[in-house]
N, C-alpha and C. Protein backbone atom coordinates (compact mmCIF):
# COMPACT_ATOMS: atom_id res chain seq x y z
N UNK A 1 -138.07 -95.95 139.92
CA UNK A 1 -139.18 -96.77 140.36
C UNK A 1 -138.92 -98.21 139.94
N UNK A 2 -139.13 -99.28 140.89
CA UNK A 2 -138.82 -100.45 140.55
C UNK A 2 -140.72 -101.37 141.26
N UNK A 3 -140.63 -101.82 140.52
CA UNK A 3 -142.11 -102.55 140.65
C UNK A 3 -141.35 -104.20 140.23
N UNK A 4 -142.47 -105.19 141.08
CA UNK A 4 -142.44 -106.23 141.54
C UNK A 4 -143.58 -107.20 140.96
N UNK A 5 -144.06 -108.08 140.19
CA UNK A 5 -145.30 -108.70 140.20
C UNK A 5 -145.24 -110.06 141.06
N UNK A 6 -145.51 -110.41 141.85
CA UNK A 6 -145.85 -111.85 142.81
C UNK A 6 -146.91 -112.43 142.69
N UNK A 7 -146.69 -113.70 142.30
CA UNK A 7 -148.18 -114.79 142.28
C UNK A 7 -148.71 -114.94 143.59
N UNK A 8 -150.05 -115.15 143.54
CA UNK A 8 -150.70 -115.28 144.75
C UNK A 8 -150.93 -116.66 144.60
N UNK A 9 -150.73 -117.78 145.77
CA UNK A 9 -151.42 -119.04 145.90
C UNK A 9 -152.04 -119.36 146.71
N UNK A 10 -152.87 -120.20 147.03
CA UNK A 10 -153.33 -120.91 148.62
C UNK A 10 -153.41 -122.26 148.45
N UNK A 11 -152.99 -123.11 149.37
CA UNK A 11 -152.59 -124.54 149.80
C UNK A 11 -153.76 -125.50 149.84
N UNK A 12 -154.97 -124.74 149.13
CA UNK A 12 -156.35 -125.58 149.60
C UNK A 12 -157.37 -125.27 148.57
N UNK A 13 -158.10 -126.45 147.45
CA UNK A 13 -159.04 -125.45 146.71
C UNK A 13 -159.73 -124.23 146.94
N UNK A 14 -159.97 -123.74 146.54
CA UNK A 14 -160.97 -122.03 146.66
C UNK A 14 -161.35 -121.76 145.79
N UNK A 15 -163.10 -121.84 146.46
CA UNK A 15 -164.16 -121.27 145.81
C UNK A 15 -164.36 -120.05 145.48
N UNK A 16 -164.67 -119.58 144.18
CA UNK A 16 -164.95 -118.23 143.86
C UNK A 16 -166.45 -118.25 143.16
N UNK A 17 -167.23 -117.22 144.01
CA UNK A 17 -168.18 -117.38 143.00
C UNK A 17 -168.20 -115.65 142.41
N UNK A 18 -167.40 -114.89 142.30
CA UNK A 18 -167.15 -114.45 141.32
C UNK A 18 -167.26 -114.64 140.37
N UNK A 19 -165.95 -115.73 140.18
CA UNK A 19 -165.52 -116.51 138.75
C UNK A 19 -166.14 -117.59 138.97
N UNK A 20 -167.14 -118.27 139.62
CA UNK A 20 -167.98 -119.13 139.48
C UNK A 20 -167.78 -120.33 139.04
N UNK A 21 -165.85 -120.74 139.84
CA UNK A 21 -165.65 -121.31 139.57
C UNK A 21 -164.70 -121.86 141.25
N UNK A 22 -164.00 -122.92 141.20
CA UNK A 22 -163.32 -123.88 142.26
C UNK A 22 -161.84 -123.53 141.37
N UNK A 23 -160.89 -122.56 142.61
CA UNK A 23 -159.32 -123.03 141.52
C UNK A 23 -158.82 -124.02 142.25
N UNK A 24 -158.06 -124.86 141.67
CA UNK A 24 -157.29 -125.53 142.57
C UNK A 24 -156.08 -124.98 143.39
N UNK A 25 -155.76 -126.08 144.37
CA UNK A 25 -154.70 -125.67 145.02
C UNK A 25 -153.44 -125.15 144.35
N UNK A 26 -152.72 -124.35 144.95
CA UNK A 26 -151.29 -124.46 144.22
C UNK A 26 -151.34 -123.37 142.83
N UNK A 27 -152.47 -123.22 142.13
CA UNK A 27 -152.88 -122.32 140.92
C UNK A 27 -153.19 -120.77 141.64
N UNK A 28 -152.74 -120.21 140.66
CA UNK A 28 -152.82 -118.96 141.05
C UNK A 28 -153.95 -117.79 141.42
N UNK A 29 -154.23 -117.18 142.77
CA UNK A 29 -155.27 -116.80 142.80
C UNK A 29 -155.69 -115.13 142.71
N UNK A 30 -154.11 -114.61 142.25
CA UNK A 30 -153.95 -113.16 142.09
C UNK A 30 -152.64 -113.33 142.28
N UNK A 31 -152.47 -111.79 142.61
CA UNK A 31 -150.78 -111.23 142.12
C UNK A 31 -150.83 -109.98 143.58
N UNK A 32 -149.63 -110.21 143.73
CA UNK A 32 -149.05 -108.95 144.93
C UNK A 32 -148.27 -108.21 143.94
N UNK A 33 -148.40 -106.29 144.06
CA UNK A 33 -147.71 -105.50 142.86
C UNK A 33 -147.23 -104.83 143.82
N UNK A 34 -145.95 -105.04 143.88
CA UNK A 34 -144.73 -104.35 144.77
C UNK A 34 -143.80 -103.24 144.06
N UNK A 35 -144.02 -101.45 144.67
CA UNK A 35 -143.47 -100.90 143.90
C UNK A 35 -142.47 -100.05 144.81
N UNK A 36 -141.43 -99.92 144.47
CA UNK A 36 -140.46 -98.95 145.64
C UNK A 36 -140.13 -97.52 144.48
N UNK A 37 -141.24 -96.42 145.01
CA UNK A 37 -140.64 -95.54 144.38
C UNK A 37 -139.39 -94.42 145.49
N UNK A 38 -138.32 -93.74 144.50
CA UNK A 38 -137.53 -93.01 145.24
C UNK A 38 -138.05 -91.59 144.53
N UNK A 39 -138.11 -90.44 145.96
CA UNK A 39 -138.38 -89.09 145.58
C UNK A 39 -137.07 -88.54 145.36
N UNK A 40 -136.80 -87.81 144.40
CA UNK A 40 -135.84 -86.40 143.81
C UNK A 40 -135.56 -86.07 145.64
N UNK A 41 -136.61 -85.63 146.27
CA UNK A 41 -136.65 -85.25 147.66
C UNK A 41 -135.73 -86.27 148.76
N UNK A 42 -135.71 -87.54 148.34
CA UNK A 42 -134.49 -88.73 149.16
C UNK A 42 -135.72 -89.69 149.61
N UNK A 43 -137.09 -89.34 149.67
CA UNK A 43 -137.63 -90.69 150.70
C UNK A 43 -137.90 -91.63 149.77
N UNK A 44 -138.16 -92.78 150.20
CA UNK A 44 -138.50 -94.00 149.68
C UNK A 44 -140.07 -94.39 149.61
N UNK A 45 -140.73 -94.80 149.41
CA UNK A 45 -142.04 -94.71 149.04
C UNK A 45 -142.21 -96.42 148.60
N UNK A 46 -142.47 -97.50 149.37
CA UNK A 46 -142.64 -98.61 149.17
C UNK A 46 -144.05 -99.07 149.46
N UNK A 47 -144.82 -99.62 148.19
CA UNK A 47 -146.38 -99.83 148.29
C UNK A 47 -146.48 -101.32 147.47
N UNK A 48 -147.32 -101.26 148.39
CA UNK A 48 -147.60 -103.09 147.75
C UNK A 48 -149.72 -103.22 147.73
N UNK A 49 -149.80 -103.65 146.62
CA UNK A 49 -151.00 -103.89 146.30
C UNK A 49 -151.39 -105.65 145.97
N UNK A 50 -152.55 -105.84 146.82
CA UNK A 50 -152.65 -107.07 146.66
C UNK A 50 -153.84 -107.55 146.08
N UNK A 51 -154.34 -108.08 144.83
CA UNK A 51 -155.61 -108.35 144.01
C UNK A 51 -155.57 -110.02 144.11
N UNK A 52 -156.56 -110.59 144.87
CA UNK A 52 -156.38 -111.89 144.37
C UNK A 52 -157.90 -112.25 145.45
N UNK A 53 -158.11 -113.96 144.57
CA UNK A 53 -159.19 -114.28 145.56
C UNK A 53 -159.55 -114.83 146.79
N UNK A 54 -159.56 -114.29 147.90
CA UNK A 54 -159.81 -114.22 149.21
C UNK A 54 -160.32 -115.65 149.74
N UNK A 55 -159.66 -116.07 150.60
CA UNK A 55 -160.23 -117.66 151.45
C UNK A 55 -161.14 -116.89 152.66
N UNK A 56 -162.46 -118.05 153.12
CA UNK A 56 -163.26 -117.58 153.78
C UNK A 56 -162.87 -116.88 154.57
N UNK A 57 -161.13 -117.11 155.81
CA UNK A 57 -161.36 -116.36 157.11
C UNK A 57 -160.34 -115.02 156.58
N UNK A 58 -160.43 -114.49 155.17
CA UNK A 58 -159.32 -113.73 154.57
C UNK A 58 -160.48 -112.39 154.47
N UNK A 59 -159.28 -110.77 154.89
CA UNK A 59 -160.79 -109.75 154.54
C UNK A 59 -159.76 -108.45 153.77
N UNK A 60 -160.46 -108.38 153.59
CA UNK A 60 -159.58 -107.00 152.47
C UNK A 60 -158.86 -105.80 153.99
N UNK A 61 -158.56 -105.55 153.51
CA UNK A 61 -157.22 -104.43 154.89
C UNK A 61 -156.44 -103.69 153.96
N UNK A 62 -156.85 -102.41 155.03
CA UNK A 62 -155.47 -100.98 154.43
C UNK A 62 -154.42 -101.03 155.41
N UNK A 63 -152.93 -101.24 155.19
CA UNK A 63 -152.16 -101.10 156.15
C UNK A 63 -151.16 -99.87 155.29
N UNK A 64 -151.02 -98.97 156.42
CA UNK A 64 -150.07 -98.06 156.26
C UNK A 64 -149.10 -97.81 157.26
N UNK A 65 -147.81 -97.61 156.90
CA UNK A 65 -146.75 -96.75 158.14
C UNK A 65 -146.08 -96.36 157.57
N UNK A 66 -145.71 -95.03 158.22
CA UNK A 66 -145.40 -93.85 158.07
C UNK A 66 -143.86 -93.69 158.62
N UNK A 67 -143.28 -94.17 158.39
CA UNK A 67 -141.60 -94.40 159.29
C UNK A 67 -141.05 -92.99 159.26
N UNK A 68 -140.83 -92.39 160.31
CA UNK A 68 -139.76 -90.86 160.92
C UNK A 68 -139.96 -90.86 162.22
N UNK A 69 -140.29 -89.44 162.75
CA UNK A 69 -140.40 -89.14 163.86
C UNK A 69 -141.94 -88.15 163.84
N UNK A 70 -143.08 -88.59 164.37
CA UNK A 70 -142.92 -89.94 165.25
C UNK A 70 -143.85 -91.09 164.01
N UNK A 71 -143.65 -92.08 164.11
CA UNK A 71 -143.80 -93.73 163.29
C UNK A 71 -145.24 -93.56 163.60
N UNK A 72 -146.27 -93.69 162.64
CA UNK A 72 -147.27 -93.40 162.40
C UNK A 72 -147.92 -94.85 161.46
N UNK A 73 -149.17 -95.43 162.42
CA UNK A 73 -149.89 -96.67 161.35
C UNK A 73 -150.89 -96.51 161.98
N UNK A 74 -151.63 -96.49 160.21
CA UNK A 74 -152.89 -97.00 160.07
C UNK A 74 -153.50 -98.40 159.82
N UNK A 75 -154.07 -98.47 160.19
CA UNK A 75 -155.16 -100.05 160.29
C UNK A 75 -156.31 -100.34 159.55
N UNK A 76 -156.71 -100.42 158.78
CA UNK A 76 -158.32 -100.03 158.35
C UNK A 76 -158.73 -102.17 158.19
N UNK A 77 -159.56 -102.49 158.55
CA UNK A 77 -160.15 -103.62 158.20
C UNK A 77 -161.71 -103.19 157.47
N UNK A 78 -161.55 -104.73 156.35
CA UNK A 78 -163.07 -104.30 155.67
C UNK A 78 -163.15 -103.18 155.09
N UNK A 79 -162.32 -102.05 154.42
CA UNK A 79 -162.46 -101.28 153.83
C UNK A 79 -163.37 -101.09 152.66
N UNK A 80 -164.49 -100.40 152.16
CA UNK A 80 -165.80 -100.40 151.12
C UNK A 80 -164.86 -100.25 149.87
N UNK A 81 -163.70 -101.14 149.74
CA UNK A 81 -162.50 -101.54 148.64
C UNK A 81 -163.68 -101.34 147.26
N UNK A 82 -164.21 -102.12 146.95
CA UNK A 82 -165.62 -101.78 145.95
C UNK A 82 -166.17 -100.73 145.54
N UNK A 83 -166.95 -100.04 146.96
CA UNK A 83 -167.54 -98.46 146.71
C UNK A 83 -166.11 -97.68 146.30
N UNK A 84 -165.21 -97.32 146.78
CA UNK A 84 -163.97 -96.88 146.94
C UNK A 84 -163.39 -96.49 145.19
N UNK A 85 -162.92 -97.77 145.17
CA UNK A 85 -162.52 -98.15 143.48
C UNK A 85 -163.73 -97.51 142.95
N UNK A 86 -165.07 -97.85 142.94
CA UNK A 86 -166.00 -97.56 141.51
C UNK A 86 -165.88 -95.95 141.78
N UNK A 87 -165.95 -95.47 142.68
CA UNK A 87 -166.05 -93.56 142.98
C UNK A 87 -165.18 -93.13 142.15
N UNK A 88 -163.85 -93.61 142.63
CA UNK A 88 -162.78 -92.93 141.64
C UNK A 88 -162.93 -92.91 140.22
N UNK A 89 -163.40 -94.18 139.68
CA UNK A 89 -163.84 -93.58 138.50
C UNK A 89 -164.66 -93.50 137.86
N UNK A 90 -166.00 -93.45 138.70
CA UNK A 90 -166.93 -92.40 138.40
C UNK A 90 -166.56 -91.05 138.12
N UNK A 91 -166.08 -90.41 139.25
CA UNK A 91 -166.02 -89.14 139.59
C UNK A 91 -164.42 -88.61 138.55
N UNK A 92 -163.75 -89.69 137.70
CA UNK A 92 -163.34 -89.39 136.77
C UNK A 92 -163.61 -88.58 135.45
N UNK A 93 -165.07 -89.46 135.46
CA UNK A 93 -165.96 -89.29 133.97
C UNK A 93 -165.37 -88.14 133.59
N UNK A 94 -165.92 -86.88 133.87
CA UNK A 94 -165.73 -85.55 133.72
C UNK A 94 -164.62 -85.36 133.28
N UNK A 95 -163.28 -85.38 133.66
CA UNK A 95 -162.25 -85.18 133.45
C UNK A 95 -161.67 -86.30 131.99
N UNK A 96 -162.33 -87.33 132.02
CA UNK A 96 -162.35 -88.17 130.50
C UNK A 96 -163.31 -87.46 129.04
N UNK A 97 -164.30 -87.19 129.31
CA UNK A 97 -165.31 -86.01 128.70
C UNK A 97 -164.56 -85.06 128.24
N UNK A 98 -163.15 -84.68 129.04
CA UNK A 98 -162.57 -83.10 128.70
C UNK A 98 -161.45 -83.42 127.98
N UNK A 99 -161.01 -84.93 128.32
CA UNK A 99 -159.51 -84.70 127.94
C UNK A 99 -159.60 -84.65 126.33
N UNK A 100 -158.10 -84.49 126.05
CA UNK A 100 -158.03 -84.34 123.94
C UNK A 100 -158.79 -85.75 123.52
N UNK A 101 -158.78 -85.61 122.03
CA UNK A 101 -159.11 -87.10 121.90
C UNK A 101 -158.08 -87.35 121.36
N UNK A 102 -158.18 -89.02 121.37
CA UNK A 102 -156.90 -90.04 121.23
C UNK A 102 -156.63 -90.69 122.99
N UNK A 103 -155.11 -90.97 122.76
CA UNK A 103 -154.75 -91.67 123.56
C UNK A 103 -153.86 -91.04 124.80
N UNK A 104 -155.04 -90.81 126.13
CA UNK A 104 -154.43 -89.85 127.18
C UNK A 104 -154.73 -90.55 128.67
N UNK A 105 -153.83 -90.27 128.86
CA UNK A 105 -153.20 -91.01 130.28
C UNK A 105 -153.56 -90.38 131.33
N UNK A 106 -153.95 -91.25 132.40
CA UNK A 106 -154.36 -90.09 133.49
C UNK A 106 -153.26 -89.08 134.38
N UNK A 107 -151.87 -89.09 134.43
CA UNK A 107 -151.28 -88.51 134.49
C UNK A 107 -150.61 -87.21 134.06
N UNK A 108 -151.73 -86.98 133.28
CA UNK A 108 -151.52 -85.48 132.52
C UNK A 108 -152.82 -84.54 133.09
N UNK A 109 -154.02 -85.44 133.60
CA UNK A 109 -155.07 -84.65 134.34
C UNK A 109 -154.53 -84.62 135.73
N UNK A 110 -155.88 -83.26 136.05
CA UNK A 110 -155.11 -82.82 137.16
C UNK A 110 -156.05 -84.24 138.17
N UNK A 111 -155.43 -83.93 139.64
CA UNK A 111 -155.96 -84.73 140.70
C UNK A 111 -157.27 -85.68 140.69
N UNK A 112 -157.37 -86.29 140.92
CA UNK A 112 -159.11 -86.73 140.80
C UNK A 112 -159.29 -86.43 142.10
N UNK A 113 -160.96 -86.17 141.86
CA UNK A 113 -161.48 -84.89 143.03
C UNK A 113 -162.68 -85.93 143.29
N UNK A 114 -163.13 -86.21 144.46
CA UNK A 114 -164.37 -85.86 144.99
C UNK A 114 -165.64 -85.53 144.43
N UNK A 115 -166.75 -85.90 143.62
CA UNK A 115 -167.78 -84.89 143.16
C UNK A 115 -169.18 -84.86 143.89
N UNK A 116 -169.62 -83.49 144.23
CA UNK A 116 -170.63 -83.23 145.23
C UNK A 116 -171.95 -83.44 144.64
N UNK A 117 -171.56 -83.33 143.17
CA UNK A 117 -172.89 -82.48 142.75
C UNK A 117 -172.86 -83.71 141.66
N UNK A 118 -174.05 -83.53 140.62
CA UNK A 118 -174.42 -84.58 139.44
C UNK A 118 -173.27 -83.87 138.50
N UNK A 119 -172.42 -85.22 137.91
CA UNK A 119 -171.71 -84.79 137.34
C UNK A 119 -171.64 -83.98 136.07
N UNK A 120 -172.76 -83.92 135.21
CA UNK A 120 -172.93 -82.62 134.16
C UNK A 120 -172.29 -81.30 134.87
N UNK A 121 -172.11 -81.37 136.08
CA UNK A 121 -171.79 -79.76 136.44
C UNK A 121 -170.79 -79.31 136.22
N UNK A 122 -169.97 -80.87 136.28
CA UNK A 122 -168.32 -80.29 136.34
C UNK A 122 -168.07 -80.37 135.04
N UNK A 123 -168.46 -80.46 133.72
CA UNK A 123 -168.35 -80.51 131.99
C UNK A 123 -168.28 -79.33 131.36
N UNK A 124 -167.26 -78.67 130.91
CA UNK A 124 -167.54 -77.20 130.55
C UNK A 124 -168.06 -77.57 129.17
C-alpha cells in the first residue's frame, strides 16, 4: 500500500464559515489522500479522498470506476457526505462498548453494519 498526501489550494480568497474565517489565496484549504492498494489476488485498488474547503460553484461527488469487462462508473453528486460519515459512527458505538479495553483499532472488529433498531440492542 502506498498512500499520497496533496495540499489543496484555490487561486482566490475563500470564505468558510465553518471555520468562520476568510483563507487566503494560495494557503491551504485541505488535502487530497491518494492510496494505491495491491491485492495478494493481482488487482490494484486506487482511491483518492478529498477533505478540503469547497468554493461556492464546488459540491461534494462520489466518483467510481470499475475498470474490466465490462468498465463500470458511478456518479453520485451532492452525496448526504455528513449524514453518511456521522451513521458510520454512530452505528459503531456498539461495537466500541464491546471491544477490550485499551488501545483497539477498528480493524480487528468485524464489518460495521447498518443498525435497525436503538442501539442498546446490539450490546451483549
Amino acid at each position: 500500500m502506498d498512500q499520497q498526501l496533496i495540499p489543496m489550494t484555490h487561486d482566490k480568497d475563500l470564505h468558510s464559515t465553518t471555520l468562520g474565517k476568510t483563507i487566503p489565496a494560495g494557503d491551504a484549504t485541505g488535502m487530497s489522500a491518494v492510496v494505491t492498494t495491491v491485492t495478494h489476488q493481482g488487482p490494484v485498488i486506487v482511491t483518492e479522498c478529498i477533505g478540503k474547503v469547497y468554493a461556492e460553484d464546488e459540491v461534494d461527488h462520489n466518483d467510481w470506476v470499475i475498470k474490466g469487462e465490462p468498465q463500470t462508473e458511478v456518479n453520485i453528486a451532492c452525496p448526504a457526505t455528513v449524514e453518511l460519515t456521522c451513521a458510520t459512527t454512530v452505528n459503531r458505538i456498539p461495537d466500541l462498548l464491546q471491544a477490550p479495553a485499551g488501545f483497539y483499532t477498528s480493524e480487528k472488529m468485524a464489518p460495521s453494519q447498518y443498525r435497525t433498531y436503538p442501539l442498546h440492542y446490539y450490546v451483549k
